[in-house]
N, C-alpha and C. Protein backbone atom coordinates (compact mmCIF):
# COMPACT_ATOMS: atom_id res chain seq x y z
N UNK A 1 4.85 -14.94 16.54
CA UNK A 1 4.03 -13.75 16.60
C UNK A 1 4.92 -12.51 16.60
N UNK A 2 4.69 -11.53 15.73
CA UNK A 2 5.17 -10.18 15.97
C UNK A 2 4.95 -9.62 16.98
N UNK A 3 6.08 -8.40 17.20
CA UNK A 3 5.57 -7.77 18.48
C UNK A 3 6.03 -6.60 17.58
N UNK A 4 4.77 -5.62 17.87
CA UNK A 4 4.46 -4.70 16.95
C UNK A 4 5.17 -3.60 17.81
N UNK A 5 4.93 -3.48 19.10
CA UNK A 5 5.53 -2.59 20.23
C UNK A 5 6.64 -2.75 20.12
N UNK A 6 7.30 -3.42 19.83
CA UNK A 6 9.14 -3.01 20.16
C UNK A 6 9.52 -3.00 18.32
N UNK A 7 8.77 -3.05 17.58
CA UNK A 7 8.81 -3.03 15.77
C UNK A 7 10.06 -1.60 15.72
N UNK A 8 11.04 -1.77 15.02
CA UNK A 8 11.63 -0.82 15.26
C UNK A 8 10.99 0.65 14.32
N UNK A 9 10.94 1.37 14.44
CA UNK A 9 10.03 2.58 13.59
C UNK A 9 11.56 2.95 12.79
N UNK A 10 11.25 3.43 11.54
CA UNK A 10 12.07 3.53 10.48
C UNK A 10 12.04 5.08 9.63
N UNK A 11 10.53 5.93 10.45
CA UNK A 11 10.94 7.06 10.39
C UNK A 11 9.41 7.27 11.16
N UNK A 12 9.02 8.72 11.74
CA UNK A 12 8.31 9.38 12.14
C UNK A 12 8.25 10.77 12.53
N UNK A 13 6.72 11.23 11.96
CA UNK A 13 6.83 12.52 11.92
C UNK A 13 5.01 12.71 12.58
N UNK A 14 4.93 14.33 12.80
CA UNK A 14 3.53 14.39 12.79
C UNK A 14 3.15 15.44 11.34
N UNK A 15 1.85 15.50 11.40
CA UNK A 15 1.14 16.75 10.53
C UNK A 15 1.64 17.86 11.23
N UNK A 16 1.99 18.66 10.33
CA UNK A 16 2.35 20.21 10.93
C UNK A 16 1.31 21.12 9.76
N UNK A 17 1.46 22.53 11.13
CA UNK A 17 0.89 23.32 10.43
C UNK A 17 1.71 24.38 10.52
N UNK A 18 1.92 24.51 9.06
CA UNK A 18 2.83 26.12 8.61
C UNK A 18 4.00 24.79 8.74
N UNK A 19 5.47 25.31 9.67
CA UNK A 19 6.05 24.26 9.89
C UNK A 19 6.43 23.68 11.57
N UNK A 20 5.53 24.46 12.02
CA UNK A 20 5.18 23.89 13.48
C UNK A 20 4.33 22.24 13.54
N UNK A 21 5.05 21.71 13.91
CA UNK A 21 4.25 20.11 14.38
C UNK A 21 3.23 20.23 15.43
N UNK A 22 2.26 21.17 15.32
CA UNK A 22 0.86 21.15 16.45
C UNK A 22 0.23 20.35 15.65
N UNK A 23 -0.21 19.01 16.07
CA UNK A 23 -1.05 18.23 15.67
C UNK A 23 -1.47 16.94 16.69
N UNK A 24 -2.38 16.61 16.68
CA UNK A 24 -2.70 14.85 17.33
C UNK A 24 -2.83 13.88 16.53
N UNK A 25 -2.43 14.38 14.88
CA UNK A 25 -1.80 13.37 14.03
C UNK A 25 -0.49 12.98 13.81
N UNK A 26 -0.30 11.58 14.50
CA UNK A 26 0.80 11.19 14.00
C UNK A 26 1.28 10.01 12.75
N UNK A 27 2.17 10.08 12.25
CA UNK A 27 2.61 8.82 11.63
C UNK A 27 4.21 8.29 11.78
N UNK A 28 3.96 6.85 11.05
CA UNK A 28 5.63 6.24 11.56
C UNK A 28 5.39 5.25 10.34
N UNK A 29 6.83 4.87 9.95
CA UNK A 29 7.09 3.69 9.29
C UNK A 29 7.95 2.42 9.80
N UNK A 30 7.47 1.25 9.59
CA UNK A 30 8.63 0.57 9.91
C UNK A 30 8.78 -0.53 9.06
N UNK A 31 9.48 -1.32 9.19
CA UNK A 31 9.67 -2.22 7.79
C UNK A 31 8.99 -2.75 7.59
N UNK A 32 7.54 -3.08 8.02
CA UNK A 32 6.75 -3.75 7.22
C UNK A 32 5.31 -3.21 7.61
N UNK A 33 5.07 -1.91 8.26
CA UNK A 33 3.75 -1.00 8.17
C UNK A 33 4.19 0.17 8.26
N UNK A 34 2.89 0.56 7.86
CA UNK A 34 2.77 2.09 7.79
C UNK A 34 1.22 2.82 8.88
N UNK A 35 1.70 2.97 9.95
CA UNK A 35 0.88 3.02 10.85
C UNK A 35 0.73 4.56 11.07
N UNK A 36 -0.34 5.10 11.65
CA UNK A 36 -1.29 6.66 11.60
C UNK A 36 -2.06 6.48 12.97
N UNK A 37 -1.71 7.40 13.69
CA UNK A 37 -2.39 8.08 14.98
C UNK A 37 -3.00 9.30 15.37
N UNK A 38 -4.10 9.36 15.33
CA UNK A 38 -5.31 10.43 14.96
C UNK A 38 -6.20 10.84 15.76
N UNK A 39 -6.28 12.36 16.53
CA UNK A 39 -6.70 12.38 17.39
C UNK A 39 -6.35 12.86 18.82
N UNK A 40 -7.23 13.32 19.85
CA UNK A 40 -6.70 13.52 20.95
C UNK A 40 -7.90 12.77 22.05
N UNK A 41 -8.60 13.10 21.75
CA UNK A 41 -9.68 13.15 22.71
C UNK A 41 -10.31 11.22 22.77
N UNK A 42 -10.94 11.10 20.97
CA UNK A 42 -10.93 9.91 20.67
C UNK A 42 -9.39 9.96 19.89
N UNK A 43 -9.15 8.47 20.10
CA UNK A 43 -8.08 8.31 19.04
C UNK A 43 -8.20 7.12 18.02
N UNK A 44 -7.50 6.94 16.86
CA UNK A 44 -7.92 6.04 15.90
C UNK A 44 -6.23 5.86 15.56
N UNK A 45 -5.94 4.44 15.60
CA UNK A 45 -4.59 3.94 14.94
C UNK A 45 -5.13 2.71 13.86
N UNK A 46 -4.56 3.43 13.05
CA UNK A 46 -4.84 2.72 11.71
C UNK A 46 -3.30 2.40 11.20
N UNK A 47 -3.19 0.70 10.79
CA UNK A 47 -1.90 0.40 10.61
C UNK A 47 -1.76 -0.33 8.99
N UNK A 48 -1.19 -0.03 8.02
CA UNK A 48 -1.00 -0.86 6.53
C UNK A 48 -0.02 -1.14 6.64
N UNK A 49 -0.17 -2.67 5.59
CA UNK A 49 0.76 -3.45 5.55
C UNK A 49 1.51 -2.65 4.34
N UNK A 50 2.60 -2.76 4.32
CA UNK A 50 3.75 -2.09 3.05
C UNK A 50 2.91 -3.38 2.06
N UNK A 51 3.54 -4.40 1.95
CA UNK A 51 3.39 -5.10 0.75
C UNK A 51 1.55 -4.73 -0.17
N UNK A 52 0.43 -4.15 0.52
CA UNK A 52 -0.50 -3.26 -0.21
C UNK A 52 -0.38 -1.94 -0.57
N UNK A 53 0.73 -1.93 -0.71
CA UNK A 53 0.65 -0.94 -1.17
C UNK A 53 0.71 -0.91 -2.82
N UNK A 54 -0.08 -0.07 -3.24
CA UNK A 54 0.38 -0.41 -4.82
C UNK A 54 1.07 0.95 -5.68
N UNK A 55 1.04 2.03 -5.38
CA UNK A 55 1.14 3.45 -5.95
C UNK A 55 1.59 4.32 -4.79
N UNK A 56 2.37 5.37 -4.92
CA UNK A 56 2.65 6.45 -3.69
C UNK A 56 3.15 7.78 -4.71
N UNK A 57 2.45 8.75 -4.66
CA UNK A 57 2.47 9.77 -5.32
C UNK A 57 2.55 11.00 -3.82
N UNK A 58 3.46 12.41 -4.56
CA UNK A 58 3.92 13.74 -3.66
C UNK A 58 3.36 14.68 -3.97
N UNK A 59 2.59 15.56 -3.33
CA UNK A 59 1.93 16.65 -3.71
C UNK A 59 2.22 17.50 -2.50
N UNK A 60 2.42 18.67 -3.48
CA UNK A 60 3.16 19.85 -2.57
C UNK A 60 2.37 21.37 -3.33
N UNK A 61 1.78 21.91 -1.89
CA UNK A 61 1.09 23.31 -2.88
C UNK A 61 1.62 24.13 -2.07
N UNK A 62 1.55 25.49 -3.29
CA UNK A 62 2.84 26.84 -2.89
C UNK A 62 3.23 26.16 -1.69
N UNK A 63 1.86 26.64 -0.61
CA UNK A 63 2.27 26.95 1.02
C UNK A 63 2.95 25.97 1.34
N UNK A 64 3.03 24.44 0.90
CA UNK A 64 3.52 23.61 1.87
C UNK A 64 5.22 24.00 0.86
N UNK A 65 5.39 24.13 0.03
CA UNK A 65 6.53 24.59 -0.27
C UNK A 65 7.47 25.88 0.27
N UNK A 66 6.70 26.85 0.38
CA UNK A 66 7.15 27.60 1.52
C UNK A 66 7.83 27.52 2.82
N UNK A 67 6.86 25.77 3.71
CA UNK A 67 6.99 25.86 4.80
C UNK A 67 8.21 24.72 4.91
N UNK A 68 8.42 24.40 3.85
CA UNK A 68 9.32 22.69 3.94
C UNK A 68 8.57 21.53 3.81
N UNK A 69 7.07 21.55 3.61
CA UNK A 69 6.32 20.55 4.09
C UNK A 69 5.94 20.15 2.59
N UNK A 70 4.91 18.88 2.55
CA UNK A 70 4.51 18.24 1.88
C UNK A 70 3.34 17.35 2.11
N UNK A 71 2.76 16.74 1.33
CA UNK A 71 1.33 15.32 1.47
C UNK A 71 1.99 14.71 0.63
N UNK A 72 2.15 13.40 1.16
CA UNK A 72 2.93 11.89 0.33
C UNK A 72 1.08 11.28 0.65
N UNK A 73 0.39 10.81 -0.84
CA UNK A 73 -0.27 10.15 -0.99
C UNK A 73 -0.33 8.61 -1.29
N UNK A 74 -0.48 7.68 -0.61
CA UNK A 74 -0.48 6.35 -0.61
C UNK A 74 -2.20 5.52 -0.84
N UNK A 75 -1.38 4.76 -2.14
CA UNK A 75 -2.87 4.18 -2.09
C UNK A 75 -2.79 2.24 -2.19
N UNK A 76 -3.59 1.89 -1.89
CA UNK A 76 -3.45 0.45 -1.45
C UNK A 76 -4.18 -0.30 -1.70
N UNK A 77 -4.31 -1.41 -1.62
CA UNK A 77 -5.35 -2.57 -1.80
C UNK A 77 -5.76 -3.05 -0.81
N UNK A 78 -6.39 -1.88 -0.47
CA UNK A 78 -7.40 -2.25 1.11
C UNK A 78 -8.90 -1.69 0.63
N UNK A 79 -9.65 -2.96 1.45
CA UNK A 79 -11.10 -2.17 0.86
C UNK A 79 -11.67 -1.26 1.88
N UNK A 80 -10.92 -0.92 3.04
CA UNK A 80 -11.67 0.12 3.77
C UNK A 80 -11.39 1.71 3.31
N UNK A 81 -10.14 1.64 3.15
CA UNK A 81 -9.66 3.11 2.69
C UNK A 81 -8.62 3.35 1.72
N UNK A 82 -9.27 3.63 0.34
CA UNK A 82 -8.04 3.27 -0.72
C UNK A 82 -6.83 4.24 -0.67
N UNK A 83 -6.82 5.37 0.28
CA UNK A 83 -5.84 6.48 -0.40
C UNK A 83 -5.84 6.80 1.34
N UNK A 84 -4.19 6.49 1.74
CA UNK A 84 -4.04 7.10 2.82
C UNK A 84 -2.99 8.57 2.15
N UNK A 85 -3.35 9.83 3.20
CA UNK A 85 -2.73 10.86 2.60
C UNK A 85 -1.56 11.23 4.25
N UNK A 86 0.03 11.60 4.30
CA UNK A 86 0.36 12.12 5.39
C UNK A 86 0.64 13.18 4.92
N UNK A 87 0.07 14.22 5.45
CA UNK A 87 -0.30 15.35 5.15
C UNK A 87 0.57 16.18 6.16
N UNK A 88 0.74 17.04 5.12
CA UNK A 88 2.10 18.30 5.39
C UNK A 88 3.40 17.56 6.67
N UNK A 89 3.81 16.81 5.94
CA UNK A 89 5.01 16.44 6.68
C UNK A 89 6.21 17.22 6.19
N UNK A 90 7.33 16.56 7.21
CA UNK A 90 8.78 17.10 6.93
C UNK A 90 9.50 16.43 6.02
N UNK A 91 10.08 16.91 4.85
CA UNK A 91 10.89 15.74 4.08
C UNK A 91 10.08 15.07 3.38
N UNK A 92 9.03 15.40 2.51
CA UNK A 92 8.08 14.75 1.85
C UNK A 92 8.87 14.22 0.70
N UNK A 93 9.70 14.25 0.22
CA UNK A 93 10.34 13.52 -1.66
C UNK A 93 11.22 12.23 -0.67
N UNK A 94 12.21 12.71 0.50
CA UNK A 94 12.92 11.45 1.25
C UNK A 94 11.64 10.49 1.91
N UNK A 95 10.71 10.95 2.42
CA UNK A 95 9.57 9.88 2.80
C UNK A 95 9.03 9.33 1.58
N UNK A 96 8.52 10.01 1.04
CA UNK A 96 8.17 8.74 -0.28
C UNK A 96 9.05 8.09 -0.76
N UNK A 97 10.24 8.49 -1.36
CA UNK A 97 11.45 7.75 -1.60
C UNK A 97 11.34 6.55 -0.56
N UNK A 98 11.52 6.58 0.76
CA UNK A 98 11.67 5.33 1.54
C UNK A 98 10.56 4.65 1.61
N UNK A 99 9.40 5.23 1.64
CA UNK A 99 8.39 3.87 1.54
C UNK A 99 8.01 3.29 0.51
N UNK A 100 8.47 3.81 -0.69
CA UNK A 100 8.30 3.18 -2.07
C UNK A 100 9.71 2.13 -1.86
N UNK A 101 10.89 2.40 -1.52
CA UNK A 101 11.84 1.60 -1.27
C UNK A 101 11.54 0.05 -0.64
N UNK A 102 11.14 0.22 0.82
CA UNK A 102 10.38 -0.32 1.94
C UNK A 102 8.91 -1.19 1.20
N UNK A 103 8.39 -0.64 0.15
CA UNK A 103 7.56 -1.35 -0.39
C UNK A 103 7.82 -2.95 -1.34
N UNK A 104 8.94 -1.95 -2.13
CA UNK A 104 9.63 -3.14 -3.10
C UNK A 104 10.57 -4.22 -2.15
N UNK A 105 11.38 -3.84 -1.16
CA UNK A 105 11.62 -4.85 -0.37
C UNK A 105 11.07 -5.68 -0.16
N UNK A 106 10.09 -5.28 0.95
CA UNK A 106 8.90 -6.24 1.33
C UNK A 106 7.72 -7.25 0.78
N UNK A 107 8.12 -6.40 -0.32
CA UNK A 107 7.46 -7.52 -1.88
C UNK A 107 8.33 -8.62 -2.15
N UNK A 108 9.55 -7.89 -2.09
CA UNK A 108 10.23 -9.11 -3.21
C UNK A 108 10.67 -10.29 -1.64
N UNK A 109 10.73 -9.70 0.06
CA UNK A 109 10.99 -10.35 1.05
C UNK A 109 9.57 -11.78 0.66
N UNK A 110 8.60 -11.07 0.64
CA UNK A 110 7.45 -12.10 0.81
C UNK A 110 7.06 -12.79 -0.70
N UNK A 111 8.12 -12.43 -1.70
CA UNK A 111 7.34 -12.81 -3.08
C UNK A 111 6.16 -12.59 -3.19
N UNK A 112 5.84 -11.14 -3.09
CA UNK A 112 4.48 -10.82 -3.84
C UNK A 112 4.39 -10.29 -5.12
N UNK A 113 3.33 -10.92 -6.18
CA UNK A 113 3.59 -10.29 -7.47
C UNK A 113 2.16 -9.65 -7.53
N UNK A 114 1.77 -9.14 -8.69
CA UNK A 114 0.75 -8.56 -9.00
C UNK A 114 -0.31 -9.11 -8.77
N UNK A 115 -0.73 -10.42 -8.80
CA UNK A 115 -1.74 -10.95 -9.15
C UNK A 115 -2.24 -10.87 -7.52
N UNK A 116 -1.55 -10.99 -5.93
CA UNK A 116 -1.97 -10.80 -4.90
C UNK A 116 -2.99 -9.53 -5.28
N UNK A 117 -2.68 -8.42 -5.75
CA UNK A 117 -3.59 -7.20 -5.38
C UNK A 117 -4.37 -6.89 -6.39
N UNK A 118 -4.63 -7.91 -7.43
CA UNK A 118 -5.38 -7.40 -8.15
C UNK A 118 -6.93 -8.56 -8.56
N UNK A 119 -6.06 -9.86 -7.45
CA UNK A 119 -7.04 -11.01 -7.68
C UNK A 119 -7.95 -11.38 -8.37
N UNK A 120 -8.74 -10.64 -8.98
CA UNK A 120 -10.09 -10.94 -9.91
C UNK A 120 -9.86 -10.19 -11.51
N UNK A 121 -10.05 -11.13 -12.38
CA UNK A 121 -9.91 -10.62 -13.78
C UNK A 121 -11.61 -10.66 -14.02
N UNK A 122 -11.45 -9.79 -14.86
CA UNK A 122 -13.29 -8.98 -15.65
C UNK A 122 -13.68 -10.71 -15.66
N UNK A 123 -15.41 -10.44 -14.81
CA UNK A 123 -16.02 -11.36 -14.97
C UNK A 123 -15.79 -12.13 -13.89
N UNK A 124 -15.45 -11.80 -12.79
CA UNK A 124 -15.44 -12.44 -11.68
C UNK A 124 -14.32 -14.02 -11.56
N UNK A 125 -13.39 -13.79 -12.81
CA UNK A 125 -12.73 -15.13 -12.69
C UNK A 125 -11.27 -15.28 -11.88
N UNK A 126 -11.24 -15.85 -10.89
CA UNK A 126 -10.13 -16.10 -10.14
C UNK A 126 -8.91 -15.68 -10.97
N UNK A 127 -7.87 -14.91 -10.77
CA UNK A 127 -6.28 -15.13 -11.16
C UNK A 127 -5.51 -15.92 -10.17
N UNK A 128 -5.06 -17.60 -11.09
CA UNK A 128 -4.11 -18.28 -10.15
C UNK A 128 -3.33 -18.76 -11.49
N UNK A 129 -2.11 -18.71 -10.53
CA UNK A 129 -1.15 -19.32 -11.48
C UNK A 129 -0.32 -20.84 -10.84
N UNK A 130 -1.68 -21.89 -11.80
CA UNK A 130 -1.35 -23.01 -10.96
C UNK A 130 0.12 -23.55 -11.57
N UNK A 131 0.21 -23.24 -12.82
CA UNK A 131 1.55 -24.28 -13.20
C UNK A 131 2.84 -23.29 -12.78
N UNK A 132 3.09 -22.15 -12.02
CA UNK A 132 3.93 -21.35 -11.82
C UNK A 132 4.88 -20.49 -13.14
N UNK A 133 4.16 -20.72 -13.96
CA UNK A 133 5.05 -19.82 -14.81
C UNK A 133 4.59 -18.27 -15.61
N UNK A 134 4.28 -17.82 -14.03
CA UNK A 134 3.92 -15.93 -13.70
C UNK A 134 2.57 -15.39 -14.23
N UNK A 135 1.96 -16.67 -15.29
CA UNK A 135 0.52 -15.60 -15.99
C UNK A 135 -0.45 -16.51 -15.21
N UNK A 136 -1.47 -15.72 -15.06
CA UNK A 136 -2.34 -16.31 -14.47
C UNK A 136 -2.96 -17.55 -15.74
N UNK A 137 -3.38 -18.91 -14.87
CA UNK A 137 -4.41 -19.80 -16.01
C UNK A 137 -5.52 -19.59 -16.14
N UNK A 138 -6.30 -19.46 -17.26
CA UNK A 138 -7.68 -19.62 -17.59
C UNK A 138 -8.17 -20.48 -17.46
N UNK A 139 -9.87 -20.89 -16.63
CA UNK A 139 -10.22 -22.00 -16.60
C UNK A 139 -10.72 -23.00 -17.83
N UNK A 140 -10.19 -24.23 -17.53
CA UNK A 140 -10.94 -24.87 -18.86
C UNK A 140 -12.30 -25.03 -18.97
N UNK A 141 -13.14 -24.65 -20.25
CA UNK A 141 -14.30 -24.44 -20.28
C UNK A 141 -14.85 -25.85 -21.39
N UNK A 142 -14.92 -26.87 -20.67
CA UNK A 142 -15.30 -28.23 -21.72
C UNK A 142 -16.86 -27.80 -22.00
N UNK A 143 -16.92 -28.41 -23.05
CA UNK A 143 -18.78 -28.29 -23.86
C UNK A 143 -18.87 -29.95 -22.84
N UNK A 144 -18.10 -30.81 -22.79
CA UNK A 144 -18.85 -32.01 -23.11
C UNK A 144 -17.19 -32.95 -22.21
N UNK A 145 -17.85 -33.89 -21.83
CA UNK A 145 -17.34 -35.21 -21.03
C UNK A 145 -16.42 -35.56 -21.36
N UNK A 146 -16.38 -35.58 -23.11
CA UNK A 146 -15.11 -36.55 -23.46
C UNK A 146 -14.11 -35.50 -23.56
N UNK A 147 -13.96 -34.01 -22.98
CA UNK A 147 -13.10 -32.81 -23.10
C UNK A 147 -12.83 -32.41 -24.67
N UNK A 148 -13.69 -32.73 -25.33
CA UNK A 148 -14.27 -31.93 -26.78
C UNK A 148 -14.55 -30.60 -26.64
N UNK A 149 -14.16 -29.62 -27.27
CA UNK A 149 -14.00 -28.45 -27.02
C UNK A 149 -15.27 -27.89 -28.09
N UNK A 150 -15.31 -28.75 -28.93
CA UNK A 150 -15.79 -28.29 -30.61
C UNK A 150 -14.95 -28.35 -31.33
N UNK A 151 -15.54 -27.10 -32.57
CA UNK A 151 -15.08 -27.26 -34.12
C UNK A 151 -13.15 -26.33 -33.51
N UNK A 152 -12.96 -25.62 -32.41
CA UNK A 152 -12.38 -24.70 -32.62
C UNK A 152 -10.47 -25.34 -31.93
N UNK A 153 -10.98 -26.55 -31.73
CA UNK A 153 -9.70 -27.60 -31.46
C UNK A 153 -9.63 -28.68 -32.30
């Protein structure tokens, strides 16, 4: 079992405003989540796994350029919330840089390929790749018992 409490954190910052850090949003990375703390009164910790992640894009307007700050947008293969945003942080191009880093690690640590996050091809048909050689198989679709296909085999 992990122990998420002693997980070593690999960077953390909060939301700032202007470039003061007044916020009860926080975030942190560590090698294998990307966890968000939200809130004062109620609070909400919401934690992603790196390896869903699929895309991480930087958006920076005038003001947050002004202030040093930035929004690193992350989006994932989660069905509760596709697009986590950390909004106006410090060092926004070195934070994305590392969790896009931190992503591909943790992919290639757990051998994850595409087909984990994208599981279903048009038409509801499973992607597995039973004989292991990277494409997903199509199921065989027999007309008939004796595995007669028709005119087209």
């Amino acid at each position: 079992m992990i122990d998420l409490e002693n997980e070593e954190i690999l960077w953390r910052d909060r939301k700032h405003w202007m470039w003061f850090p007044f916020s009860f949003t926080k975030y942190s990375v560590t090698k294998e989540h990307l966890n968000q703390e939200v809130g004062f009164f109620k609070t909400t910790y919401e934690e992603t796994l790196l390896y869903r992640i699929v895309d991480v894009r930087l958006v920076r307007t005038f003001g947050q350029k002004l202030f040093g700050t930035g929004t690193v947008q992350i989006f994932n293969r989660v069905d509760t919330q596709k697009m986590i945003e950390l909004k106006n942080i410090k060092k926004p191009k070195q934070v994305k840089k590392l969790i896009s880093q931190l992503v591909e690690q943790v992919r290639n640590e757990k051998k994850v390929v595409g087909k984990e996050f994208y599981g279903m091809m048009g038409g509801g048909i499973p992607m597995m790749d039973m004989d292991g050689d990277g494409l997903p198989d199509l199921p065989d679709f027999d007309d008939g018992p004796d595995g007669d296909d028709g005119p087209m085999h």
